[in-house]
Structures are given as C-alpha cells and as structure tokens.
Protein backbone atom coordinates (compact mmCIF):
# COMPACT_ATOMS: atom_id res chain seq x y z
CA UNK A 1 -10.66 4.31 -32.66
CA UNK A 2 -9.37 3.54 -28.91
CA UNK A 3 -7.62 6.82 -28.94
CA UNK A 4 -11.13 8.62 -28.62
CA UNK A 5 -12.47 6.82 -26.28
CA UNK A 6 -9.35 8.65 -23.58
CA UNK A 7 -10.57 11.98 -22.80
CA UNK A 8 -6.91 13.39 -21.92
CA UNK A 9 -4.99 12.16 -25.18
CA UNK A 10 -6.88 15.12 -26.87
CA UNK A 11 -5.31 17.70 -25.19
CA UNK A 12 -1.91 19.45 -26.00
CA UNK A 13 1.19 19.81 -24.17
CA UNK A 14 3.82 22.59 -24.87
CA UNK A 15 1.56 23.14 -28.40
CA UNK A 16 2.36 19.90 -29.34
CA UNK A 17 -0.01 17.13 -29.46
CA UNK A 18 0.14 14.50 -26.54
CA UNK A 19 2.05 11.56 -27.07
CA UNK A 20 2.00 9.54 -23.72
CA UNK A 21 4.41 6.48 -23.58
CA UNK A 22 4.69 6.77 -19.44
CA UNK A 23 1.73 4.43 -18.68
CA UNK A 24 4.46 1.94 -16.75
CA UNK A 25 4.18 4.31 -14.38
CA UNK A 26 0.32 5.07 -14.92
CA UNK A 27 -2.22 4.50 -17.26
CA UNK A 28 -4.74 7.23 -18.79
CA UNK A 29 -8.38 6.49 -18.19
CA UNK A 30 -11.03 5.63 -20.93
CA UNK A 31 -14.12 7.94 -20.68
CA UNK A 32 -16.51 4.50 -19.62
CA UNK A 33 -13.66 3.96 -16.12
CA UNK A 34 -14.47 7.43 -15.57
CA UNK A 35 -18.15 7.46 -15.69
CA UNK A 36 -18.40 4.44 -14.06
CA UNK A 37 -16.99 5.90 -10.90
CA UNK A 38 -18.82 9.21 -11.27
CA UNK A 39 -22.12 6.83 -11.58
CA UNK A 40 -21.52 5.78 -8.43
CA UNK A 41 -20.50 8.44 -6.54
CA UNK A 42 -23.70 10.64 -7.53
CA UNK A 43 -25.96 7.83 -7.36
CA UNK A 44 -25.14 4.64 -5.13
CA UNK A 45 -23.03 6.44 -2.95
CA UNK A 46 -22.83 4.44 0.58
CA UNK A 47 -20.68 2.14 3.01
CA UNK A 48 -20.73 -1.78 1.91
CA UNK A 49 -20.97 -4.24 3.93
CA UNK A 50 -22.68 -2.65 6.71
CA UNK A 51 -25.95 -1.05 6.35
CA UNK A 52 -29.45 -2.38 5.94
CA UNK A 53 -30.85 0.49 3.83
CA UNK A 54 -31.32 0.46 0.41
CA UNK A 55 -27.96 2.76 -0.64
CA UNK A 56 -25.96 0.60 1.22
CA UNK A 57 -27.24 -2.68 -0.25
CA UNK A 58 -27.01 -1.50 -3.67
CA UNK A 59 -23.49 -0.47 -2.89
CA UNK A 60 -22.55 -3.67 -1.36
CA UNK A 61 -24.02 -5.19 -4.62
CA UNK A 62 -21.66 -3.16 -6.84
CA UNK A 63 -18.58 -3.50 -4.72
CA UNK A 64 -18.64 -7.51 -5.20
CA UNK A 65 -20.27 -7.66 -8.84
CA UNK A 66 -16.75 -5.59 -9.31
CA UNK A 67 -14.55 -8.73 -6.98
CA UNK A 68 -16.42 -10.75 -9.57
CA UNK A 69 -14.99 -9.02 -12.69
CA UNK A 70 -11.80 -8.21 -12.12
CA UNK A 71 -10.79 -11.73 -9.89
CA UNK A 72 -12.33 -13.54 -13.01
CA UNK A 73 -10.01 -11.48 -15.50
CA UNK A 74 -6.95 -12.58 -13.75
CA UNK A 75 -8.19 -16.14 -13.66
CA UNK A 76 -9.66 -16.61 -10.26
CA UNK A 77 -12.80 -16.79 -8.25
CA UNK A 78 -14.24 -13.88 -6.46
CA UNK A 79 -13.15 -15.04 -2.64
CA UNK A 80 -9.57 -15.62 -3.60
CA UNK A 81 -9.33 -11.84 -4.49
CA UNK A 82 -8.34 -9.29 -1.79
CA UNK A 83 -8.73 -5.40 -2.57
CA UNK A 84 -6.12 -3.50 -1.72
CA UNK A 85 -4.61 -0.29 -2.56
CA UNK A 86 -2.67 -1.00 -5.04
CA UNK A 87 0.19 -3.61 -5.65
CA UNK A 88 2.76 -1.86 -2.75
CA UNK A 89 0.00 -2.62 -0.02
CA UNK A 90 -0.46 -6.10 -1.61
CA UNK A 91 3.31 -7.22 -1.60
CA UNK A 92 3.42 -5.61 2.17
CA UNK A 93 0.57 -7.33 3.24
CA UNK A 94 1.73 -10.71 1.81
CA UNK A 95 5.38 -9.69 3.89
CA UNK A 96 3.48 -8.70 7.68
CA UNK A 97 1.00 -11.48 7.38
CA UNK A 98 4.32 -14.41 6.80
CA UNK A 99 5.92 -12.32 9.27
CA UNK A 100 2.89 -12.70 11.49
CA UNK A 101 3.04 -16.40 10.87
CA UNK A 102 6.60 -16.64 12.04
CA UNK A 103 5.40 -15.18 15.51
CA UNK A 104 3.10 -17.63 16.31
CA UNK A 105 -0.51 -15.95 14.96
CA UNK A 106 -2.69 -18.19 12.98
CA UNK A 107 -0.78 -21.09 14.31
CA UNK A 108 -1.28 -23.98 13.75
CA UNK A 109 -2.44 -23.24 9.86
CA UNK A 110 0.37 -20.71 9.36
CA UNK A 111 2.92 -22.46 10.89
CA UNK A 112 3.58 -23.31 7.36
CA UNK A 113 5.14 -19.83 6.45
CA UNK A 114 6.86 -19.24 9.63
CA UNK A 115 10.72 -17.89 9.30
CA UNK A 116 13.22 -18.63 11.27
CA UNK A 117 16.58 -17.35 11.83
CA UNK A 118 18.45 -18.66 8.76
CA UNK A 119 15.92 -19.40 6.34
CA UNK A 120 15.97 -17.78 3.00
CA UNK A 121 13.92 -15.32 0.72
CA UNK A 122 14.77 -15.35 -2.49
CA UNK A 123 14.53 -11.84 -5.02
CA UNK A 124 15.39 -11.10 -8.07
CA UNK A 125 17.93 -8.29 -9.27
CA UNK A 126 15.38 -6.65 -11.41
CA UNK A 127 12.64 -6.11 -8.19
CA UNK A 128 10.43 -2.94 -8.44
CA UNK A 129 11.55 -1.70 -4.93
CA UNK A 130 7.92 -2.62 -3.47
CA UNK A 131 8.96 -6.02 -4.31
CA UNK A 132 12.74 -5.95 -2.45
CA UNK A 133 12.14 -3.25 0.69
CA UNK A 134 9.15 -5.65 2.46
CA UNK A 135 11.40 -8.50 1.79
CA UNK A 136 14.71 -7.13 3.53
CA UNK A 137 12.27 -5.98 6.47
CA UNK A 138 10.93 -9.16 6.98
CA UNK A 139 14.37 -10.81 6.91
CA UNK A 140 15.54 -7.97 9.14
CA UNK A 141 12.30 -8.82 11.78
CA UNK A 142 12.93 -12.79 11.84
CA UNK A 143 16.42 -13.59 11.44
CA UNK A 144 16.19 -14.70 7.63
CA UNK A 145 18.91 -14.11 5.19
CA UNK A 146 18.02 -12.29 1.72
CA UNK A 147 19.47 -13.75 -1.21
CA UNK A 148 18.95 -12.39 -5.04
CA UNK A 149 19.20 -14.37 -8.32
CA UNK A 150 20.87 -11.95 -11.17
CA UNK A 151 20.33 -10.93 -14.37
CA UNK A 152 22.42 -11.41 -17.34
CA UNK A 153 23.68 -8.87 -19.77
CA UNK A 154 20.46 -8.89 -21.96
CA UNK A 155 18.07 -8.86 -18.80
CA UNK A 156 17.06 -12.36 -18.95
CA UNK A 157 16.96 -13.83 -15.86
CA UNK A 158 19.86 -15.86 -14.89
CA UNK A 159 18.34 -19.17 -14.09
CA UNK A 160 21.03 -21.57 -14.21
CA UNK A 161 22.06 -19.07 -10.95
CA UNK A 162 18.68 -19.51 -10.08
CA UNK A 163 18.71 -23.25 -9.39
CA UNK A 164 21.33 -22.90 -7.06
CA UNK A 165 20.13 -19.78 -5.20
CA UNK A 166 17.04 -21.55 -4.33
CA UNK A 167 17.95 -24.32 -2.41
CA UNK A 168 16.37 -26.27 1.28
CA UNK A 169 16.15 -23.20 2.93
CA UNK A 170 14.62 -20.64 0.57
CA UNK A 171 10.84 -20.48 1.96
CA UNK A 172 9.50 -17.40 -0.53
CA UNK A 173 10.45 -16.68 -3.21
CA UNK A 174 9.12 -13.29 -4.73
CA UNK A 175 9.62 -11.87 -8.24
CA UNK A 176 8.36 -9.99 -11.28
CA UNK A 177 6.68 -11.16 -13.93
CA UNK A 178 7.50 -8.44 -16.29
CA UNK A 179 10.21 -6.21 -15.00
CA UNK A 180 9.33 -2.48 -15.08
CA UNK A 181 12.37 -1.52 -16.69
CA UNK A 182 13.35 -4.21 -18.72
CA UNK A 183 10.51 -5.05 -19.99
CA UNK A 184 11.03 -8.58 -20.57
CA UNK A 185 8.46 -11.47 -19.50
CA UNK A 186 10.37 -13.79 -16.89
CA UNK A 187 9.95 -17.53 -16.91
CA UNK A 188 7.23 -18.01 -14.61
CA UNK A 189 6.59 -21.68 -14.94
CA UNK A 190 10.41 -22.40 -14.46
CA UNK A 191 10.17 -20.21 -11.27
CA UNK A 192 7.64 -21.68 -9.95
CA UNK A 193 8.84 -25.22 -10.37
CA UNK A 194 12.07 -24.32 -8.52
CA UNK A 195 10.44 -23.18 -5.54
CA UNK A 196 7.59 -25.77 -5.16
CA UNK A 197 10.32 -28.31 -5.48
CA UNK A 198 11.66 -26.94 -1.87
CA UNK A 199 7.92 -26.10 -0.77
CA UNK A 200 8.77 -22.02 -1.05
CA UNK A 201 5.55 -19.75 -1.23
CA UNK A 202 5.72 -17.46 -4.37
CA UNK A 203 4.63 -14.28 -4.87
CA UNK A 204 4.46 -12.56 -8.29
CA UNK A 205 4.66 -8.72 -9.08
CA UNK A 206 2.13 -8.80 -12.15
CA UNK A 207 1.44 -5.22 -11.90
CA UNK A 208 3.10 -4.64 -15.55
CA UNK A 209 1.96 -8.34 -16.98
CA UNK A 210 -1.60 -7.75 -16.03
CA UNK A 211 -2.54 -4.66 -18.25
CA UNK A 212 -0.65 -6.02 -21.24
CA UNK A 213 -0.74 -10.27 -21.12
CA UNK A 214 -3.65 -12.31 -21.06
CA UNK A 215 -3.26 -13.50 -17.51
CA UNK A 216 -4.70 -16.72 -15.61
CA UNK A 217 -2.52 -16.57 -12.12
CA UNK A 218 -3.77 -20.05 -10.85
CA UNK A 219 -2.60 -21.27 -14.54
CA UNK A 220 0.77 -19.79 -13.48
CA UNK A 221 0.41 -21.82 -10.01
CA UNK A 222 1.71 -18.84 -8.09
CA UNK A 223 0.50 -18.48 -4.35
CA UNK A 224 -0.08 -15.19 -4.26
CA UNK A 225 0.14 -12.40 -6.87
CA UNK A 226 -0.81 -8.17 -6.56
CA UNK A 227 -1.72 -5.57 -9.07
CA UNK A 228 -2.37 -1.75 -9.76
CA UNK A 229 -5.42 -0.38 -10.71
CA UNK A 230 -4.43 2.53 -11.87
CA UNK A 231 -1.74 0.81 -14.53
CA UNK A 232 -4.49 -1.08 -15.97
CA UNK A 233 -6.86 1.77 -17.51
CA UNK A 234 -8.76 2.13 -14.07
CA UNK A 235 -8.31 4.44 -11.17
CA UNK A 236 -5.85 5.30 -8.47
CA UNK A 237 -6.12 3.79 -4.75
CA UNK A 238 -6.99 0.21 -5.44
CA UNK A 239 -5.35 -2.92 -6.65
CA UNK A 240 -5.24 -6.66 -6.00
CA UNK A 241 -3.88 -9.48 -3.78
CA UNK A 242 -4.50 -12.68 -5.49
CA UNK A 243 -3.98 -15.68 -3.21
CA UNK A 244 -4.44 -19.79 -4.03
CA UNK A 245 -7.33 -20.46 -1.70
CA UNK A 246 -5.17 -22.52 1.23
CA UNK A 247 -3.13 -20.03 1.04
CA UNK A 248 -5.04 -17.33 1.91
CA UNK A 249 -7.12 -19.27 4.08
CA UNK A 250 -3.88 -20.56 6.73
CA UNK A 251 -2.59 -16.91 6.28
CA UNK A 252 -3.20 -14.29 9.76
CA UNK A 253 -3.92 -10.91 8.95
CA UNK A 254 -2.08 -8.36 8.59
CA UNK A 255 -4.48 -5.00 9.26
CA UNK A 256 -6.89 -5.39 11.73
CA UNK A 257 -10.22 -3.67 13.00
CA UNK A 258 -13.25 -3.19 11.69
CA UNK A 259 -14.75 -5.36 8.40
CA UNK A 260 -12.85 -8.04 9.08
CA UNK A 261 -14.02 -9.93 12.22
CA UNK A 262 -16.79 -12.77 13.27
CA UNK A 263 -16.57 -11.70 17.16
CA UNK A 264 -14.58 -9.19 19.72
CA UNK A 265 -14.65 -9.39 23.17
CA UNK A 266 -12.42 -7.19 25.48
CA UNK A 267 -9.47 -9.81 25.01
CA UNK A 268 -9.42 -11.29 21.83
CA UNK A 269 -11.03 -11.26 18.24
CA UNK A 270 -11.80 -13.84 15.56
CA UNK A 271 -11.92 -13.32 12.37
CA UNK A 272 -13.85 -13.60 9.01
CA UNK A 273 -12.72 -16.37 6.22
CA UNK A 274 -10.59 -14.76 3.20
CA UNK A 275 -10.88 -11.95 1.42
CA UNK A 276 -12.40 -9.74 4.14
CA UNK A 277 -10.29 -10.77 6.74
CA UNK A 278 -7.78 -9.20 4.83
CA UNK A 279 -10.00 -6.08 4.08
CA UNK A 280 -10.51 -3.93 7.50
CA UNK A 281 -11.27 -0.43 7.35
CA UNK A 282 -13.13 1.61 4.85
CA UNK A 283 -13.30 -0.13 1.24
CA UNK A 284 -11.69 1.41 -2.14
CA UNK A 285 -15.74 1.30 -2.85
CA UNK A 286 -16.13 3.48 -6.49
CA UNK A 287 -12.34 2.84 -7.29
CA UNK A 288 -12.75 -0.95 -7.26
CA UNK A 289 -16.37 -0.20 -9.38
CA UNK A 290 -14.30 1.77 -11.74
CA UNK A 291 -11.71 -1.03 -12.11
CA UNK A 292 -13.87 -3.31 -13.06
CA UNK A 293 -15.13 -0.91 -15.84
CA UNK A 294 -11.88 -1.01 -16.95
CA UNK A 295 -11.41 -4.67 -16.76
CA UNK A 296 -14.65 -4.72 -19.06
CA UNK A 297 -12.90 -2.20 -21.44
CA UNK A 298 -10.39 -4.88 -21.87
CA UNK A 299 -11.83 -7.34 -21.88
CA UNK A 300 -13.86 -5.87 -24.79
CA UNK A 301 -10.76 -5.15 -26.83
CA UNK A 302 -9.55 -9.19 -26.09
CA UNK A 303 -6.32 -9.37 -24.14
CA UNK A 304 -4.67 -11.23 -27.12
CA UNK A 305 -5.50 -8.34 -29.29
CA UNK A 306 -3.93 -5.89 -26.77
CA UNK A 307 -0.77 -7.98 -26.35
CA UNK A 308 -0.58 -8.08 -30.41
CA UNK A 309 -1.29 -4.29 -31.03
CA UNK A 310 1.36 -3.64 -28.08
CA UNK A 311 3.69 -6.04 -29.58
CA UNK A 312 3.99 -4.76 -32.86
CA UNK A 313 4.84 -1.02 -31.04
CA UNK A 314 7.34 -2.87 -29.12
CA UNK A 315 9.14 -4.01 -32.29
CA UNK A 316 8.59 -0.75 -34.02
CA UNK A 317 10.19 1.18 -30.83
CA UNK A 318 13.06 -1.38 -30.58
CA UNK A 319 14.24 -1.16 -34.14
CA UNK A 320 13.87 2.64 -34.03
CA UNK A 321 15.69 3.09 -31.04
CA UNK A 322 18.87 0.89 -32.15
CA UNK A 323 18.93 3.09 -35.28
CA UNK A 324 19.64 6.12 -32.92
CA UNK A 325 23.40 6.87 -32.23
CA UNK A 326 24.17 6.96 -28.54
CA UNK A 327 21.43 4.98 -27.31
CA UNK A 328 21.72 2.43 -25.13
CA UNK A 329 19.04 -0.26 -24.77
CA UNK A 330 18.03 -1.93 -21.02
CA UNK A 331 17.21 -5.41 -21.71
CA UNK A 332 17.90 -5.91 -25.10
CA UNK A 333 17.52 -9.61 -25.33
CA UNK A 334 17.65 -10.92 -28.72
CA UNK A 335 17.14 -14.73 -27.15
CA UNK A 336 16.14 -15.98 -24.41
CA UNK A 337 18.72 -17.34 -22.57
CA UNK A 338 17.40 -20.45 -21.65
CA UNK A 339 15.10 -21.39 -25.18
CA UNK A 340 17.54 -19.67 -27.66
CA UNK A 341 14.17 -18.02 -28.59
CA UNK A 342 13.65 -14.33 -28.42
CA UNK A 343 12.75 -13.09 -25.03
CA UNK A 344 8.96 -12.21 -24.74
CA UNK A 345 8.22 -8.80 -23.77
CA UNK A 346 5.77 -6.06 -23.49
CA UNK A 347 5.60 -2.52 -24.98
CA UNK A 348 8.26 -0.63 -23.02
CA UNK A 349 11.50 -0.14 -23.61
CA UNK A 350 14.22 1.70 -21.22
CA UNK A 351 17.63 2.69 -22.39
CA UNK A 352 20.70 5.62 -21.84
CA UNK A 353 21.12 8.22 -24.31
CA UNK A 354 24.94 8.85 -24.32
CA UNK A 355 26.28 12.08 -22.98
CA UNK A 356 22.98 13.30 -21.79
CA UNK A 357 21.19 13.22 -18.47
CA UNK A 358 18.17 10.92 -18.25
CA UNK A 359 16.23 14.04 -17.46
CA UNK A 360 17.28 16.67 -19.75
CA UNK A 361 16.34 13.70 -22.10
CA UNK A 362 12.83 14.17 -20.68
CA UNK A 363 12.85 17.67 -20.66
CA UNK A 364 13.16 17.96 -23.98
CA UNK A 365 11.03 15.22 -25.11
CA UNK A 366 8.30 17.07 -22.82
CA UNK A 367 9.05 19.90 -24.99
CA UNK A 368 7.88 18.27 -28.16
CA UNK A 369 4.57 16.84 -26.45
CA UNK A 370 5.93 13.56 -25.53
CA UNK A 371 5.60 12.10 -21.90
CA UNK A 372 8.13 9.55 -21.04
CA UNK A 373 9.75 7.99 -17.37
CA UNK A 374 13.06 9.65 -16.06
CA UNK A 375 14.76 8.27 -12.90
CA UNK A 376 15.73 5.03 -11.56
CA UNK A 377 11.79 3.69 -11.80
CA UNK A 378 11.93 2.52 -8.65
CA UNK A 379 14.58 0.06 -9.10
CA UNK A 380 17.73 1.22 -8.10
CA UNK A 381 19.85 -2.18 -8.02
CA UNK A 382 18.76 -3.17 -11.13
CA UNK A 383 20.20 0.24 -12.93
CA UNK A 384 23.49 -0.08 -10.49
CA UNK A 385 23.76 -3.69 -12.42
CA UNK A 386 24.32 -1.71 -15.79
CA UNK A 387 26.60 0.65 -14.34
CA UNK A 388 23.30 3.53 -14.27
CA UNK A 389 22.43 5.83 -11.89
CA UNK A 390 18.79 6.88 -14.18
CA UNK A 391 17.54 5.47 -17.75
CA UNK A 392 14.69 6.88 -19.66
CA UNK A 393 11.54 5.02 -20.45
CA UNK A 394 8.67 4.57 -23.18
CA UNK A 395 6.33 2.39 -22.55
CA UNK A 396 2.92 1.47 -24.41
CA UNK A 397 -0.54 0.65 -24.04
CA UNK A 398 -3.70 0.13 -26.28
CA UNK A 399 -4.40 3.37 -26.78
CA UNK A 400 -1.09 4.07 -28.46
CA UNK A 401 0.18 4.34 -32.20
CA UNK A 402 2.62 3.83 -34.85
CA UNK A 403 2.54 7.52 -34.87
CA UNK A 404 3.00 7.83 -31.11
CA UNK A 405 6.38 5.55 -31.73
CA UNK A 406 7.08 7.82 -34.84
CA UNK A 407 6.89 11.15 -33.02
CA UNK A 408 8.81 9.87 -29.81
CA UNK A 409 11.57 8.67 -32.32
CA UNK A 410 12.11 11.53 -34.35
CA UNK A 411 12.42 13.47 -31.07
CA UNK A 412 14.58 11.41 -29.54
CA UNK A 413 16.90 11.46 -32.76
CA UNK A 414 17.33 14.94 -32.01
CA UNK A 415 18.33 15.03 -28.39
CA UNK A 416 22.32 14.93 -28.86
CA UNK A 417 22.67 17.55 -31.35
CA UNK A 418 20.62 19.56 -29.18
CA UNK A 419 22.17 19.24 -25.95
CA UNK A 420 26.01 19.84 -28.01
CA UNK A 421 26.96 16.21 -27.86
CA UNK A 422 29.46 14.97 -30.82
CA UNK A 423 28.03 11.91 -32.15
C-alpha cells in the first residue's frame, strides 16, 4: 500500500488520524526520499565538482547520476537541466538573466531576449505570485508594459482574449500549466502556438503539473519551464529550470561566482556552457540526490497510474463538495471552453464555504485530523477575480484515499452548523 511507504501519514493529529490533502503546498516524503538523503549525508558526504579525493568524486558522481534522473523524467537531457532551489529561484532566474539580455550581457546571442521600452510580457490572471512579481519587476527595470490574459467564470483560460493579448510586441509570455488554485490543466499547445507565432519566449510554471501529469516539456515546446522538489515527494531547497538547449545556451547568467566560470582575471570572467553557468555557489548536493529518489518512486508507480488514481479522487472530491450547501467551487469547469470537453484537471479542488472564514474552515477541519490550505495560496488576483479575499483548498497526491476524500467531506459537511450559520 503507498500509504505505508510515508512515514508521517501514521501519526495522529488532534487524536484523529492524519488526513493530509495540503500537498499543493507540499508534499510528504516516502521513507526511500528520506533515506536516500540520509545515505548520503552519513556516507558520501563532500563538495562536487571540485575536489580530487575520493568523497568528492563519488559525490560529484551522485549529484549528476541525480541531473540524469530527474531531467529525463520531465523529458529532457541532463545539460538542459539547471538545479535550482526550487521553482521561485527558477522563474527569477529566467526574469534577471532576459533582463540581463536587455542590458547588453551575452550580446550578441542574447540580443534575442532583449526588452525594450514598450515591448510586452504577457501573464495570466491565475499566476502563482512567483510567476507575476519577477515579471512586473522586469517590466518595471526595462520599460516593458505587463499585460494579463483572463480567466472565465469556470477558470478556463480565456483564449479567444488570449489571441489578441499576444500580439507583435509580446516577447515572453509566462504561465501555469496547472493553476494552484484552480486546478485546471491550461492549453499548453495552444499557448505555445500563439507566442511562437510572434517569436515570444515561454516559460511554464509546471510546479503542480509535474508531480501529478506525465510530463515531456520539450513535447510541450516550451523554452523554459521550473519545478519544486519538495511538491513532488522529494525534499525542500531544490527544484528545476528546464531550458530548450539554444535557449539556455544564448542566455547570460544571472548569479555569478564560483562553479560557474572557464577563466577570471582581475577585469572580466568567462563562463562555463549551460547548466553550470547557471549553477554558482554551493550545490543543493543530497536534496537533488533525494529528488531523484523520488523521481524513481514515481516513476515506479507509472505517472499514468498516478494521474488515474488522482483523477478518480478528483471526481470523488468534486461531486462531494457540490453536494455540500454553501460551498462554493474555484474553477468548476464542466467544459472546456474552447473543446466543449470537460476541462482536464488534477486532484485539488479550492472553493468558499458560505458564511465562514476560510480559516475557521481550517481550524476546524484541523480539529478532526484533516490538513487542508487556507489563504489566498499565493495568488491574490486570481481570488480578487471571484470577488475572494481567501478560499480553502484540498488537494491530492498518490498517497491519498477514497477514505481521505470521505473523512475531509463529512467534516466539511459539518462546518456551518458548527460555526451557527443558517443553511
């Protein structure tokens, strides 16, 4: 059963057994993630990429075998993988190093990406904030404007708005490709097409796609794309920046100093070919090992059979929720709005619960041993578009259960009568 194989889902909370439907915002850890980073730690221990000694080799060893696993599960080859720590870093470094390019550095290969004063990135309204605040700094640094394409009632994305937001001027264009509080799978391909059409570099936010969705991200023909470790089963303090390989190669760097440089003299520096030269500093050594054990874990299960198990909670958690008086769904797409087919999505729902705060809604769900989201999730314009200030979330992952859904529902069921509220 997967459910053993997570130390921390045995334990109890408030007397109650744990039923954890927050891993949108982080994952739990199978015992083999954790042991594989406790391996290493106690027995391979050392810097990579610098020492001639036998620790260090073995560690440098580890470090790429690990580049190797995890680029390969998202579809790509090991040097068009950059380690970072964690999808924020990613999306930032993607932002300084175009903003770098539109100052000159890397010129002439980056001249490519260069802004200038009324060009245009292009958002969506449903951006995880670490996908919207780099964007509106870089516009604020080089003069570009910020433009947004919205979402319609049900959360799909709006695309016919789409194909006139991105027009001759739009040179990124930067989106989700599962929104973290929607939920909902956005049309990638469609995207994509729009913004090659005007040569516009795309980045994708697959941080909740990638733990959920078998994923190939040059399949998607995205130019660069970042994800979380630690929402994908493996540890805190590393993710990935996935980059097309002229891409990464014609981009400057954005941190600089040591790890990522041929030559330094007094006056100037050149630097390494991608991924290191996006790498300086100290590496996310055992977290990136530990990732990869959880890429393996997986991998093991078969992505298909994650997204099926996952979808079937979805559907469960859906049609319980709607049966609930006073609840509100988030992104409750019953079709797609451009297919007339319903909207893909992964196991997380978000929603209002009439009459009662978001998190007294939590509170008391804590109080039965379930672990949800309360807040805005980091996505504050997308709850203004539905008139919300918070929501509450559930959201799944392989290690959940019909149960899990079951419990969390009949909680939830309870929540207005508690709190006084007429239904």
């Amino acid at each position: 059963m997967v459910r053993a194989d997570f130390p921390i889902l045995g334990e109890r909370v408030n007397g109650q057994r744990l039923v954890y439907l927050d891993s949108g915002a982080t994952s739990q850890k199978p015992q083999a993630v954790i042991d594989a980073e406790v391996a290493f730690l106690t027995r391979a221990n050392s810097a990579v990429h610098r020492g001639a000694h036998t620790l260090a080799a073995e560690a440098t060893e580890l470090f790429e075998d690990a580049r190797d696993t995890v680029a390969g599960f998202v579809g790509a080859r090991p040097e068009q993988l950059v380690w970072t720590s964690g999808a924020t870093a990613g999306l930032n470094l993607a932002a300084y190093a175009i903003g770098n390019a539109s100052v000159g550095r890397g010129a002439p290969a980056s001249a490519r990406f260069a802004l200038r004063p009324g060009d245009e990135i292009v958002v969506t309204e449903a951006e995880h904030h670490a996908n919207l605040i780099p964007w509106q700094e870089l516009a604020a640094r080089t003069g570009a404007v910020l433009r947004h394409i919205p979402v319609h009632d049900d959360g799909t994305l709006d695309l016919e708005a789409a194909t006139a937001v991105i027009g001759d001027r739009t040179r990124v264009v930067a989106f989700t490709h599962v929104s973290n509080v929607l939920g909902i799978v956005n049309p990638v391909a469609e995207l994509v097409a729009l913004a090659q059409a005007v040569g516009a570099t795309t980045v994708l936010d697959a941080c909740q796609s990638a733990p959920h969705l078998p994923l190939d991200l040059p399949a998607l023909g995205v130019d660069l794309a970042v994800f979380s470790g630690h929402k994908m089963l493996g540890p805190y303090g590393v993710g990935g920046l996935y980059g097309r390989a002229d891409v990464l190669e014609a981009l400057p760097p954005f941190l600089t100093g040591g790890s990522m440089i041929t030559t330094v003299t007094l006056d100037e520096a050149q630097y390494l070919a991608p991924p290191q030269r996006f790498e300086a500093g100290t590496q996310p050594v055992s977290q990136a090992i530990a990732l990869a054990a959880a890429v393996r874990y997986l991998q093991a299960l078969g992505m298909p059979a994650v997204h099926a198990h996952e979808k079937t909670l979805e559907a469960r958690m859906g049609a319980g929720l709607r049966q609930i008086d006073g609840v509100r769904l988030l992104g409750d797409a019953s079709t797609g709005s451009a297919t007339g087919e319903p909207a893909e999505r992964v196991g997380l729902w978000a929603f209002d619960v009439d009459g009662v705060h978001a998190h007294d809604v939590g509170q008391f769900l804590d109080s039965r041993g379930v672990a949800v989201r309360v807040g805005h999730h980091c996505a504050q314009p997308l709850h203004r578009r539905f008139g919300l200030t918070a929501s509450v979330r559930a959201s799944t992952s392989v290690y959940n259960t019909a149960d899990d859904v079951d419990v969390f529902l009949d909680a939830l069921s309870g929540v207005r009568s508690f709190f006084g509220v007429s239904a």
